[in-house]
Protein backbone atom coordinates (compact mmCIF):
# COMPACT_ATOMS: atom_id res chain seq x y z
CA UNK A 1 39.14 8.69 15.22
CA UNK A 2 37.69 5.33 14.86
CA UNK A 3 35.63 4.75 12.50
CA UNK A 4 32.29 3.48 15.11
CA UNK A 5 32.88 6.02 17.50
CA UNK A 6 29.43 6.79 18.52
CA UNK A 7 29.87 10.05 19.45
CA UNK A 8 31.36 11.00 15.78
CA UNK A 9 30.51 8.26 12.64
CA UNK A 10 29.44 5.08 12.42
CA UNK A 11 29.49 2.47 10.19
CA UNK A 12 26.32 0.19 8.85
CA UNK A 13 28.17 -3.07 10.66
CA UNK A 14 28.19 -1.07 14.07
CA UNK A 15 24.47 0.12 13.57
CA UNK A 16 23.44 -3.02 12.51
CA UNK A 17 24.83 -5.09 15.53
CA UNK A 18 23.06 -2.43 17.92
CA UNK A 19 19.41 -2.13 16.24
CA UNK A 20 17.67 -3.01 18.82
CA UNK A 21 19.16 -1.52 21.92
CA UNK A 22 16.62 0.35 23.89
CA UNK A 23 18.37 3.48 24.23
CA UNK A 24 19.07 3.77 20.64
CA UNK A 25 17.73 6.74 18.86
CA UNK A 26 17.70 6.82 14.53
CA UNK A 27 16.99 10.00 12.63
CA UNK A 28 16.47 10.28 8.95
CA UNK A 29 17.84 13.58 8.32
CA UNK A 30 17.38 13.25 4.50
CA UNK A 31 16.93 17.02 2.80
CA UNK A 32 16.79 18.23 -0.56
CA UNK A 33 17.72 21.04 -2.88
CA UNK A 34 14.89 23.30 -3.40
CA UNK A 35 14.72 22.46 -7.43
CA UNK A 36 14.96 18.58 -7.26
CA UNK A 37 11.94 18.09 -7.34
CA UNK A 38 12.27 15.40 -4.30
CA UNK A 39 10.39 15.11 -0.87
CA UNK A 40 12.20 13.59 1.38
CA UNK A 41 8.84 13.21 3.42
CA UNK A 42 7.59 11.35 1.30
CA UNK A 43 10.74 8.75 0.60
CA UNK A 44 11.17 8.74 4.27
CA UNK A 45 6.86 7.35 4.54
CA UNK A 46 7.75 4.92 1.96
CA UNK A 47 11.08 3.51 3.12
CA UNK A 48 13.28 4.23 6.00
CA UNK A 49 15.61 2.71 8.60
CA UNK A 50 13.69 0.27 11.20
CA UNK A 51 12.74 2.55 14.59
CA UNK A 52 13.89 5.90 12.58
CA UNK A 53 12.49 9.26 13.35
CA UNK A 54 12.25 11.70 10.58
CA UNK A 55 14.03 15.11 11.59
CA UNK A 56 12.62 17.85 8.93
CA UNK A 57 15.26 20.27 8.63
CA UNK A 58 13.37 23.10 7.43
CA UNK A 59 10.75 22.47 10.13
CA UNK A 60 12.79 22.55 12.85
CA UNK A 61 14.49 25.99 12.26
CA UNK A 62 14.35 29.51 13.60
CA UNK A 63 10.65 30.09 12.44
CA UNK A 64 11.45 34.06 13.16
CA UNK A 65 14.67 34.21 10.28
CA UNK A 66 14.02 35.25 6.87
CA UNK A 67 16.77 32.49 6.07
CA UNK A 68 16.10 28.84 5.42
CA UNK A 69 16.68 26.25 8.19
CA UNK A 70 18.37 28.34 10.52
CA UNK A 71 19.28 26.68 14.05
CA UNK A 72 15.98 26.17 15.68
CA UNK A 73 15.39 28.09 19.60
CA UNK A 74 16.29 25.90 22.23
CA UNK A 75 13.32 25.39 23.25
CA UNK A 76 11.84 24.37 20.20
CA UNK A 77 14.32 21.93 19.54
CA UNK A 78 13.19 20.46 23.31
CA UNK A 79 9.57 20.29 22.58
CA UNK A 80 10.38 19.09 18.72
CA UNK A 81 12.87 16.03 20.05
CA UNK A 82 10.04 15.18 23.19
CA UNK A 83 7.52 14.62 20.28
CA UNK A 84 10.15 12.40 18.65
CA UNK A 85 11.18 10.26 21.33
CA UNK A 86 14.64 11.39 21.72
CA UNK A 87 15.82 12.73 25.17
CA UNK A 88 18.45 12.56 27.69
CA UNK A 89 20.51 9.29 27.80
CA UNK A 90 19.76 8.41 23.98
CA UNK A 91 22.40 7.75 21.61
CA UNK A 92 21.43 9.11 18.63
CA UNK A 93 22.68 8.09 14.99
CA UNK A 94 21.62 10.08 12.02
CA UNK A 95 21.29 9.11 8.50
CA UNK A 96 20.69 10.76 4.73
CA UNK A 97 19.23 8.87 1.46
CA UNK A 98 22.40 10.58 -0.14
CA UNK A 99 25.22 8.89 1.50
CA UNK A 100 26.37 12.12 3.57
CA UNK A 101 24.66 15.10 2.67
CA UNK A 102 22.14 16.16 5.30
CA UNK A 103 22.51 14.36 8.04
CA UNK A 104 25.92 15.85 9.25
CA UNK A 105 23.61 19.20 9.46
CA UNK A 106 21.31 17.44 11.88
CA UNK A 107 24.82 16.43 13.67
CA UNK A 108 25.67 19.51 14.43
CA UNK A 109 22.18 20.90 15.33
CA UNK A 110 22.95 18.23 18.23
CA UNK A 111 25.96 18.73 19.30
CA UNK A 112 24.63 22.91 19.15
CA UNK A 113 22.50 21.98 21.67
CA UNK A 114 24.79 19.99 23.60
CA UNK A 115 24.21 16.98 22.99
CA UNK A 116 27.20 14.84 22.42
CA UNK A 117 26.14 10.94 21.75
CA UNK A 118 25.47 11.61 18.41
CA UNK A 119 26.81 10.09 15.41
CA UNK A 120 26.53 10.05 11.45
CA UNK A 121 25.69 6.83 9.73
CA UNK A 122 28.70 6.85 6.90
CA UNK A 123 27.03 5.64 3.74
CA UNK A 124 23.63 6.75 5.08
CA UNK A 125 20.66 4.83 3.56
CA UNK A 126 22.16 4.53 0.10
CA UNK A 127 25.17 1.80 1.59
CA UNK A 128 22.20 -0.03 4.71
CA UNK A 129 20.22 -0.55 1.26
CA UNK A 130 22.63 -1.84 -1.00
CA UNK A 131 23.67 -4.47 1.69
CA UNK A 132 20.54 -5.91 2.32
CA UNK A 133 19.87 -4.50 5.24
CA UNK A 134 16.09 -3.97 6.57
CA UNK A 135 14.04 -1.31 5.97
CA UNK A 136 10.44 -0.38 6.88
CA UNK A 137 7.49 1.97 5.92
CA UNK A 138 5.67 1.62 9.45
CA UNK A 139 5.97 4.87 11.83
CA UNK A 140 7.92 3.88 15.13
CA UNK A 141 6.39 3.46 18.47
CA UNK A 142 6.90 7.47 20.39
CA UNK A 143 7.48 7.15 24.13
CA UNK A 144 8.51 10.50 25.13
CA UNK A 145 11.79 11.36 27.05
CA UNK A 146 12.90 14.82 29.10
CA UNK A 147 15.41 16.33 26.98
CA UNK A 148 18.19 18.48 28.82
CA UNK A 149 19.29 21.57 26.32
CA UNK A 150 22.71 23.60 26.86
CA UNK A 151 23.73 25.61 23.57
CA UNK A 152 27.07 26.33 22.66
CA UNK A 153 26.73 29.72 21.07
CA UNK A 154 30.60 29.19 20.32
CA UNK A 155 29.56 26.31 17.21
CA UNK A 156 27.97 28.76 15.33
CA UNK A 157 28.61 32.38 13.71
CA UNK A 158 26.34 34.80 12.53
CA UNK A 159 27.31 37.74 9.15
CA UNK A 160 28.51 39.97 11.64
CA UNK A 161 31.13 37.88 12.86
CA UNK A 162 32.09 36.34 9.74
CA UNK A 163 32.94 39.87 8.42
CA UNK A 164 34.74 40.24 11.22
CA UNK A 165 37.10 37.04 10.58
CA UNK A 166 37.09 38.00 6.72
CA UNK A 167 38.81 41.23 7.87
CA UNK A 168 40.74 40.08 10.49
CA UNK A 169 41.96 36.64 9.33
CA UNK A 170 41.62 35.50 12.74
CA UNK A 171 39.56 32.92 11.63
CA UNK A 172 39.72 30.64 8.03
CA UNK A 173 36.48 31.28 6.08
CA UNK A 174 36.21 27.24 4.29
CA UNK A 175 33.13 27.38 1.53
CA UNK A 176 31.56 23.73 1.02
CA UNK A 177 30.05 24.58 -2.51
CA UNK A 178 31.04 22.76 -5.59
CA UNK A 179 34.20 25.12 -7.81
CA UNK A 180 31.93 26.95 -10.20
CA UNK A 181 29.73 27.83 -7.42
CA UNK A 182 32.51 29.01 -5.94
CA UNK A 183 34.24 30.56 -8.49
CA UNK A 184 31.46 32.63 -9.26
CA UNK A 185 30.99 30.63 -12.56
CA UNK A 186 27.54 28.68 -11.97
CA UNK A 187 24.57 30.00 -10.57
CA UNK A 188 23.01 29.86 -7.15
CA UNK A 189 19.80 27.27 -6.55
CA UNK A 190 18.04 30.31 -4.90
CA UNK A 191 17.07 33.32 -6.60
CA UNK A 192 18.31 36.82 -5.86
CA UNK A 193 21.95 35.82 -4.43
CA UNK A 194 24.94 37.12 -6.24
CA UNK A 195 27.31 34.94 -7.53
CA UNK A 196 30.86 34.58 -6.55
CA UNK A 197 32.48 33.80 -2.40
CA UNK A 198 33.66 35.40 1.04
CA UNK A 199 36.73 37.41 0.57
CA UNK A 200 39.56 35.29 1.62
CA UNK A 201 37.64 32.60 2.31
CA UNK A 202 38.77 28.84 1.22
CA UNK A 203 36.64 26.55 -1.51
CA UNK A 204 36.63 22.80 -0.07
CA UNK A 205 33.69 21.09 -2.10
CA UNK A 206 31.84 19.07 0.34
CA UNK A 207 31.39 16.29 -2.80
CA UNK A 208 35.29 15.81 -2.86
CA UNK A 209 35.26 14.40 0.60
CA UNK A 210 32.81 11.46 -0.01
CA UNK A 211 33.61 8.06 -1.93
CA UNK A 212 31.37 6.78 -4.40
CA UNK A 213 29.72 4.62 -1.99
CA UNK A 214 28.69 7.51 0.11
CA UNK A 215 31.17 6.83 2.72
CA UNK A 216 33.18 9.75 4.09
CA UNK A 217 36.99 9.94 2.85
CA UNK A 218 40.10 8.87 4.89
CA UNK A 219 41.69 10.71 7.57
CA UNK A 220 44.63 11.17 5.09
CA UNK A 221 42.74 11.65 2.22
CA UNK A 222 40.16 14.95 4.43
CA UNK A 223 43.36 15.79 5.41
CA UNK A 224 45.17 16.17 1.77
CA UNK A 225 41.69 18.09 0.67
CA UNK A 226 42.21 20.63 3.12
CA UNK A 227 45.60 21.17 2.99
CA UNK A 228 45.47 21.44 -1.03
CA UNK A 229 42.94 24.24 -0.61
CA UNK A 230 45.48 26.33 1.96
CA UNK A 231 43.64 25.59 5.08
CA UNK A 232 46.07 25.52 8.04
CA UNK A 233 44.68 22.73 10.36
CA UNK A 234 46.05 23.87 13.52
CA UNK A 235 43.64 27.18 12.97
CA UNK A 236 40.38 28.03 13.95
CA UNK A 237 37.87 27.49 10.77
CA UNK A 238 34.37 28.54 9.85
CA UNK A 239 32.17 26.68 7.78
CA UNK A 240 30.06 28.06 5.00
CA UNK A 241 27.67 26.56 1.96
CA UNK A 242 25.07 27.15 0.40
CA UNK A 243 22.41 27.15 3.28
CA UNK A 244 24.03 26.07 6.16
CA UNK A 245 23.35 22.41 5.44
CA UNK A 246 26.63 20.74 3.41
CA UNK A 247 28.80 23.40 6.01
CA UNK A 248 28.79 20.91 8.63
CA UNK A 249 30.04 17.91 6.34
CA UNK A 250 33.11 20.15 6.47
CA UNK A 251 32.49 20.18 10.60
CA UNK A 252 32.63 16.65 10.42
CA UNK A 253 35.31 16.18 8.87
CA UNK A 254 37.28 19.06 10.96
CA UNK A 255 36.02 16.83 14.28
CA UNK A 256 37.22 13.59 12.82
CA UNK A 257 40.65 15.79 12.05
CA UNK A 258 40.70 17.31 15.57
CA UNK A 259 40.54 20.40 14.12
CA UNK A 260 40.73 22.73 17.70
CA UNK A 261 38.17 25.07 17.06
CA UNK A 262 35.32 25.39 14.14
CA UNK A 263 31.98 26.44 13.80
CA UNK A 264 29.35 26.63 10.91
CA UNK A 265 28.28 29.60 9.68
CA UNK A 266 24.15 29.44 9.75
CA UNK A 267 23.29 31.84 7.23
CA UNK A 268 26.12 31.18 4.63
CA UNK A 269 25.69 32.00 0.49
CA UNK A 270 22.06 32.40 1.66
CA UNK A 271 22.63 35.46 3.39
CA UNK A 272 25.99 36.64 2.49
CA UNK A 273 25.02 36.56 -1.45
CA UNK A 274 21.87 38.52 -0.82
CA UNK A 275 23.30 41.79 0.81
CA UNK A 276 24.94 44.33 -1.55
CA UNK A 277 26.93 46.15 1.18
CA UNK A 278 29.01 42.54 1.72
CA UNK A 279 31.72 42.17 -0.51
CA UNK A 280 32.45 38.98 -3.13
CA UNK A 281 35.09 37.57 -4.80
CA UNK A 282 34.72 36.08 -7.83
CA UNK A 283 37.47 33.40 -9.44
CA UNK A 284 39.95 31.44 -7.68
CA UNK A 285 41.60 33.30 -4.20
């Protein structure tokens, strides 16, 4: 995988050089955790990539689930991306004021849809800052586009089915969360969810696949990360977290490894931890 593919990552160098094309499309996916006390709104009105749109994750969600930020309907996400801008024949490259954090989520929302020339800035806004690069506070100019939708149901499982592959084994079960999370040790950001993981699943902490700079890790070094935690490559994977969001960093990174099949599970830790009939682990597997 090169590192500017378009359709995967891309690096500040590639977006710089292509700024101004008139098919590009930027996003500022930036999202917080519910007690940081941040609004990414608010950062993204005072400071954001030249031309960028700003996606709001928990706006743009399944308005109908109990769950935070759940896939949005198709045909929301149509009428949500016309309002933007973005449409057929865009290439679309999404950022995060973390490095790579949030914007992988908005990635995959995406490529749910079917949409495939979409790519994750690597660094994010963090790295186009710190190199000088220019920013701006003014809204961009909206010139609506049709936007052709085809899901692919197969990129995403639901608690039913990730029982099912926690019984059966047919799939991996990967958790993004930090160790203690994990582990069953810390506890959850939301209130009301047990504490502990997925029976059988696999704890691959999103963090330990990012550099300092905010850049995503090697191919070697994703690969050594997921191979130290017992998770056979060659197999098909599911993706869990927190919330649904810090999942797909794991998606990412199973792309980038040409992992053949892997999907995120939308309701993860949110859902899981908060019925008493699913089972959790606690400590290491």
């Amino acid at each position: 995988m090169a590192k500017d593919d378009p359709k995967t990552l891309v690096s500040t160098d590639w977006l710089a050089a292509h700024l101004n094309d008139p098919d590009l499309r930027i996003v500022d996916a930036s999202w917080h955790m519910p007690d940081s006390g941040r609004d990414a709104k608010a950062d993204y009105d005072a400071m954001h990539i030249p031309g960028a749109r700003f996606f709001d994750i928990d706006d743009i969600a399944d308005a109908r689930s109990e769950l935070p930020h759940m896939a949005p309907p198709v045909e929301k996400f149509m009428s949500r991306m016309r309002a933007m801008g973005i449409g057929d024949g865009h290439q679309v490259v999404v950022y995060d004021s973390h490095g790579i954090m949030s914007a992988p989520r908005v990635w995959w929302t995406f490529r749910l849809m079917g949409k495939t020339d979409v790519a994750v800035l690597d660094g994010g806004l963090p790295k186009w800052v710190a190199e000088g690069r220019p920013v701006e506070d003014m809204p961009p100019v909206i010139r609506d586009r049709h936007m052709t939708v085809s899901r692919q149901s197969d990129m995403v499982k639901d608690v039913t089915q990730v029982a099912a592959a926690a019984k059966l084994g047919d799939w991996q079960i990967v958790d993004a969360r930090s160790d203690a999370r994990f582990r069953g040790e810390a506890d959850e950001p939301r209130p009301g969810l047990r504490k502990g993981h997925i029976p059988g699943s696999k704890n691959v902490p999103f963090a330990g696949l990012i550099n300092d700079d905010g850049t995503l890790k090697s191919e070697t070094e994703l690969r050594a990360a997921f191979e130290a935690a017992g998770v056979d490559l060659s197999k098909p994977v599911i993706s869990s977290c927190g919330s649904g969001v810090t999942a797909a960093v794991l998606d990412l990174a199973l792309t980038i490894l040409g992992n053949p099949r892997h999907a995120v599970y939308d309701g993860s830790w949110a859902e899981w931890g908060m019925y008493n009939d699913l089972k959790v682990a606690t400590g290491e597997n």
